[in-house]
Protein backbone atom coordinates (compact mmCIF):
# COMPACT_ATOMS: atom_id res chain seq x y z
CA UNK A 1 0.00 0.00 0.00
CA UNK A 2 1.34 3.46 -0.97
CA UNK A 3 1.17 5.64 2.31
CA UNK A 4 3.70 8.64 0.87
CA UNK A 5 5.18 9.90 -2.57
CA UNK A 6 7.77 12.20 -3.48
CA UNK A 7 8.82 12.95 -6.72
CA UNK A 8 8.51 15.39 -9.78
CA UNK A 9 5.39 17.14 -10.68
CA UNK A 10 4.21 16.19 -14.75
CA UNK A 11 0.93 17.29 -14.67
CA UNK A 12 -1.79 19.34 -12.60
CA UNK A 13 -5.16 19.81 -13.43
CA UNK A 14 -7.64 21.05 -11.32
CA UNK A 15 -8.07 18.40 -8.72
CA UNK A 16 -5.58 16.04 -10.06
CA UNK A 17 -1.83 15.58 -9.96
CA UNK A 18 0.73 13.43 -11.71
CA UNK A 19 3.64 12.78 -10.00
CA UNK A 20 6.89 10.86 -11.36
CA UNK A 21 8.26 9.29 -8.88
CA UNK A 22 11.04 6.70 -9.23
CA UNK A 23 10.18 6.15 -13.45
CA UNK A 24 6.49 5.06 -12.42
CA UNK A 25 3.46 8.18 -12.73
CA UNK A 26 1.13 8.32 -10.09
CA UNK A 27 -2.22 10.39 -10.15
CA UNK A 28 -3.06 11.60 -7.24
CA UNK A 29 -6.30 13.47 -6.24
CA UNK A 30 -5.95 16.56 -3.97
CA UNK A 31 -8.75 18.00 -1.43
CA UNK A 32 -9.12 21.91 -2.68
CA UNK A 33 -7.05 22.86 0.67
CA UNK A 34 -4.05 21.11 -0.78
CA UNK A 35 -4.61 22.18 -4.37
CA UNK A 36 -4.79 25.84 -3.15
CA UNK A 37 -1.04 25.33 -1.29
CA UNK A 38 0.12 23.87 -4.14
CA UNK A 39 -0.86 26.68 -6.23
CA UNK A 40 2.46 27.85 -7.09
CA UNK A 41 4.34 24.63 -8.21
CA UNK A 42 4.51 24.05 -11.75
CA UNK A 43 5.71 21.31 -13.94
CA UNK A 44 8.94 20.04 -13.17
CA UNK A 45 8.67 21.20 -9.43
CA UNK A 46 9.12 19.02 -6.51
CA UNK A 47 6.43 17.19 -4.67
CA UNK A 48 5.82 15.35 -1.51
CA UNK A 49 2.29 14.05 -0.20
CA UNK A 50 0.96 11.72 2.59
CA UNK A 51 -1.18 9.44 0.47
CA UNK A 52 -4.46 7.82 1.07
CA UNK A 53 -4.77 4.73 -0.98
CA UNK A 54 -8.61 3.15 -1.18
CA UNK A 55 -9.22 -0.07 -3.33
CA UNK A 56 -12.39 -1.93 -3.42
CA UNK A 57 -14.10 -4.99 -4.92
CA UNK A 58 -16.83 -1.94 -5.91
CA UNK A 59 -13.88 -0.43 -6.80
CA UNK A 60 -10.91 -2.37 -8.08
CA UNK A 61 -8.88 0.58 -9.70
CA UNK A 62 -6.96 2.15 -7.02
CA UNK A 63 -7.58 5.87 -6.19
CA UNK A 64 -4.63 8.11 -4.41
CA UNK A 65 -5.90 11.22 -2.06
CA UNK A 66 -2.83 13.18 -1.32
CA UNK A 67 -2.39 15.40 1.83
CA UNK A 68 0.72 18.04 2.66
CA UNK A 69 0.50 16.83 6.35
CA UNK A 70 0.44 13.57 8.47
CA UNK A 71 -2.74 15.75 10.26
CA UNK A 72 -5.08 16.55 7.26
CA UNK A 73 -4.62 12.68 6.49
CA UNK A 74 -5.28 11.53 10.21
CA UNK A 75 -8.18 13.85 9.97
CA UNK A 76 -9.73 12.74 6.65
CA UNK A 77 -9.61 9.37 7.89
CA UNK A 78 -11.75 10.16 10.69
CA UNK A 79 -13.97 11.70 8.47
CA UNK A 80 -14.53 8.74 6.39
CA UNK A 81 -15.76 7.01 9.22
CA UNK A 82 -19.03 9.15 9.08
CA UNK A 83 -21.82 6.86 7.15
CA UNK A 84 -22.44 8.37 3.94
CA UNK A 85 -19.12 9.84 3.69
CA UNK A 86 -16.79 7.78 1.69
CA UNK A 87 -13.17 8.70 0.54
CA UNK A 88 -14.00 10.75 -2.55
CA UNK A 89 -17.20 12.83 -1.42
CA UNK A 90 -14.67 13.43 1.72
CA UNK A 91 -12.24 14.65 -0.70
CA UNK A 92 -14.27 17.23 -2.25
CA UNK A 93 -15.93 18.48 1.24
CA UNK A 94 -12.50 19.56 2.44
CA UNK A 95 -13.00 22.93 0.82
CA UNK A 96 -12.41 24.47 4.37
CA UNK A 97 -8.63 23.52 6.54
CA UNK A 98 -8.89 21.10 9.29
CA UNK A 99 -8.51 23.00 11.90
CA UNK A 100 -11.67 25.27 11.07
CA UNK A 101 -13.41 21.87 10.35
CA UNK A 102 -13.00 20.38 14.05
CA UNK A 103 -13.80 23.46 15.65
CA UNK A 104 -17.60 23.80 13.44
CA UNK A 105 -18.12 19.97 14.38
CA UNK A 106 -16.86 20.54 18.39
CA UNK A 107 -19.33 23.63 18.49
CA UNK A 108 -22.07 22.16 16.77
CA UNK A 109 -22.28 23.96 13.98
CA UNK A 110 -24.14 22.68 10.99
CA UNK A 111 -24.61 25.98 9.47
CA UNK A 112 -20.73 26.12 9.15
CA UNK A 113 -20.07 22.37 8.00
CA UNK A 114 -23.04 22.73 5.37
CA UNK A 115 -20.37 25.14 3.10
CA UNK A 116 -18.54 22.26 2.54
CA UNK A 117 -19.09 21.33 -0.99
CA UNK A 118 -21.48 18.36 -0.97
CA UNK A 119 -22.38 18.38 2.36
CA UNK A 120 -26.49 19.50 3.49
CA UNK A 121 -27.80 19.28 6.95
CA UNK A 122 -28.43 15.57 7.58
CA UNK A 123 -25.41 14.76 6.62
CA UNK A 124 -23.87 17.64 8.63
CA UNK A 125 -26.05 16.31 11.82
CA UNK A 126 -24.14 12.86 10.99
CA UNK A 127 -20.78 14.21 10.94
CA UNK A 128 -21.27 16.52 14.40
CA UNK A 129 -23.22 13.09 15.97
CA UNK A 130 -20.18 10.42 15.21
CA UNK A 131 -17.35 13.16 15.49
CA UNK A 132 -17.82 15.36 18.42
CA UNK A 133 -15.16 15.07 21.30
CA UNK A 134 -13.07 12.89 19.24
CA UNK A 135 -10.99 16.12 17.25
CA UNK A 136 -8.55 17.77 20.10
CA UNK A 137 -5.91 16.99 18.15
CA UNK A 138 -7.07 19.00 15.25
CA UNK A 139 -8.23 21.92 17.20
CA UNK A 140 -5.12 23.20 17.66
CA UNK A 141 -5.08 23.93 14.24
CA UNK A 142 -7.86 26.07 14.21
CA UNK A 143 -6.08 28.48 16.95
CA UNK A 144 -6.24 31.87 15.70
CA UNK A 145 -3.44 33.22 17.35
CA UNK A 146 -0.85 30.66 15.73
CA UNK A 147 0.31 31.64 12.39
CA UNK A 148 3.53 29.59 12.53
CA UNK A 149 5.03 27.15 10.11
CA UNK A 150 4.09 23.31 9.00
CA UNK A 151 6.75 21.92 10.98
CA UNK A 152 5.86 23.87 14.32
CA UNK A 153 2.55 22.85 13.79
CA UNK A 154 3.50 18.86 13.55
CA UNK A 155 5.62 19.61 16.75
CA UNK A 156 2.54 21.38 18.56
CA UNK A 157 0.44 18.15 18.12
CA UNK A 158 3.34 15.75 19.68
CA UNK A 159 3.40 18.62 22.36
CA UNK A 160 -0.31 18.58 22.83
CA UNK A 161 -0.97 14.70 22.93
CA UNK A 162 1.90 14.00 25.85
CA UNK A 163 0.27 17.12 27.59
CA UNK A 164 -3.16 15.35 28.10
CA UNK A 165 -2.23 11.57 27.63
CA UNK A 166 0.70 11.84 30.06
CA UNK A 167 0.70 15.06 31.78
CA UNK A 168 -3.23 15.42 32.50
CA UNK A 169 -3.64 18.55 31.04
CA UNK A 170 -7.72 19.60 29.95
CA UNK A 171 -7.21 20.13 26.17
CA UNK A 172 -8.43 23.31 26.07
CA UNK A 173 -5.95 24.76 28.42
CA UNK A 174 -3.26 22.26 26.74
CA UNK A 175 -3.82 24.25 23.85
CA UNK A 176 -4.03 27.81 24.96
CA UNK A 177 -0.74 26.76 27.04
CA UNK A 178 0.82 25.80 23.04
CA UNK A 179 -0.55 28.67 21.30
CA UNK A 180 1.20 31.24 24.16
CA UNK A 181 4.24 29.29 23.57
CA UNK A 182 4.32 29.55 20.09
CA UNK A 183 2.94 33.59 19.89
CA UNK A 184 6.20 33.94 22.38
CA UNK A 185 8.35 32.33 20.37
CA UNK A 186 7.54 31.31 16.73
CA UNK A 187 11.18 29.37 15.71
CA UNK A 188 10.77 26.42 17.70
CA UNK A 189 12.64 23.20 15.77
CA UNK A 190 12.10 20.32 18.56
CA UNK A 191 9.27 19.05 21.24
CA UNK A 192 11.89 19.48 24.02
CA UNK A 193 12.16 23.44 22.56
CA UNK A 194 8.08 23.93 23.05
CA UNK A 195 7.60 22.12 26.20
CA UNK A 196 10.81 24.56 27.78
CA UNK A 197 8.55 27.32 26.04
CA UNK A 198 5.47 26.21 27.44
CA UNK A 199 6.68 25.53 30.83
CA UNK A 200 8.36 28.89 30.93
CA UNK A 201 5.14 30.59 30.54
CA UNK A 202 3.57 29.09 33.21
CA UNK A 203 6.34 29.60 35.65
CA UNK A 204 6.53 33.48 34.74
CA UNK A 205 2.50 33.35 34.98
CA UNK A 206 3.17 32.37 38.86
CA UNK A 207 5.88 34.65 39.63
């Protein structure tokens, strides 16, 4: 099974890539978030993409759904899990990022999740019903202070699952705790670098 591919860009259409990667062409089908941040490679450029690879009896050709991040994949998998959602209307719903799409489904918002493209209010019901309480680690994405880069963001979520698997931290404050961090201090390369940062904070906050 093909989890990741990295290779040279031949073709892009407008939900569609082809990627060359070593002599063999794979096309891959992109949610609109991760056309839109591919928008300015062109042919020739270099790609890399967390694939999602679905094959079925129904289905015997093999379909690739690329992702930028580990998250957005770990997220559209949940999402698949919804009835009625299957791999490529979940592709096309994912008109919004992930982060703003945990936060409409943890506040119960169907107005908000019914501007996804294909998605009307049962469905939207169905997707708050089977999802709620089970998106903290996507949430931090949706934190409005925190405009930092991809790799800080990976590093947030390692941060923010040993804060309230291990540590006991509430989410919410887990998160707040990560987003102060990172607002302090936006060049953090490690998890030892954000949990100094985040600890740091919270000692000054008691002084």
């Amino acid at each position: 099974m093909i989890g990741y591919i990295e290779g040279k860009l031949l073709e892009k259409e407008n939900e569609r890539l082809l990627v060359l990667a070593n002599q063999v062409g794979y096309e891959i089908l992109l949610p609109a978030i991760v056309m839109a941040s591919l928008h300015d490679k062109d042919v020739g450029d270099e790609v890399a993409l967390y694939i999602y690879y679905q094959q079925t009896e129904r289905q015997p050709k093999p379909v690739l759904i690329g992702f930028n991040r580990k998250l957005e994949k770990d997220f559209f998998q949940l999402f698949i899990s919804v009835a009625a959602i299957g791999p490529l209307k979940a592709a096309k719903a994912m008109t919004l990022p992930v982060g703003e799409i945990a936060r409409a489904i943890e506040a119960r918002d169907a107005a908000a999740l019914k501007q996804l493209e294909g998605i009307g209010s049962r469905t939207a019901q169905k997707i708050i019903a089977t999802l709620e309480g089970k998106l903290d680690q996507f949430l931090l994405a949706a934190e409005p202070v925190r405009k930092v880069p991809a790799q800080a963001e990976d590093i947030a979520q390692q941060v923010l699952e040993v804060m309230t698997n291990q540590l006991g931290h509430r989410p919410a404050d887990a998160r707040q705790m990560i987003a102060e961090a990172l607002q302090r201090k936006e060049r953090i390369s490690t998890a030892e670098e954000l949990f100094d940062e985040v600890y740091r904070g919270e000692t000054s906050h008691d002084q």
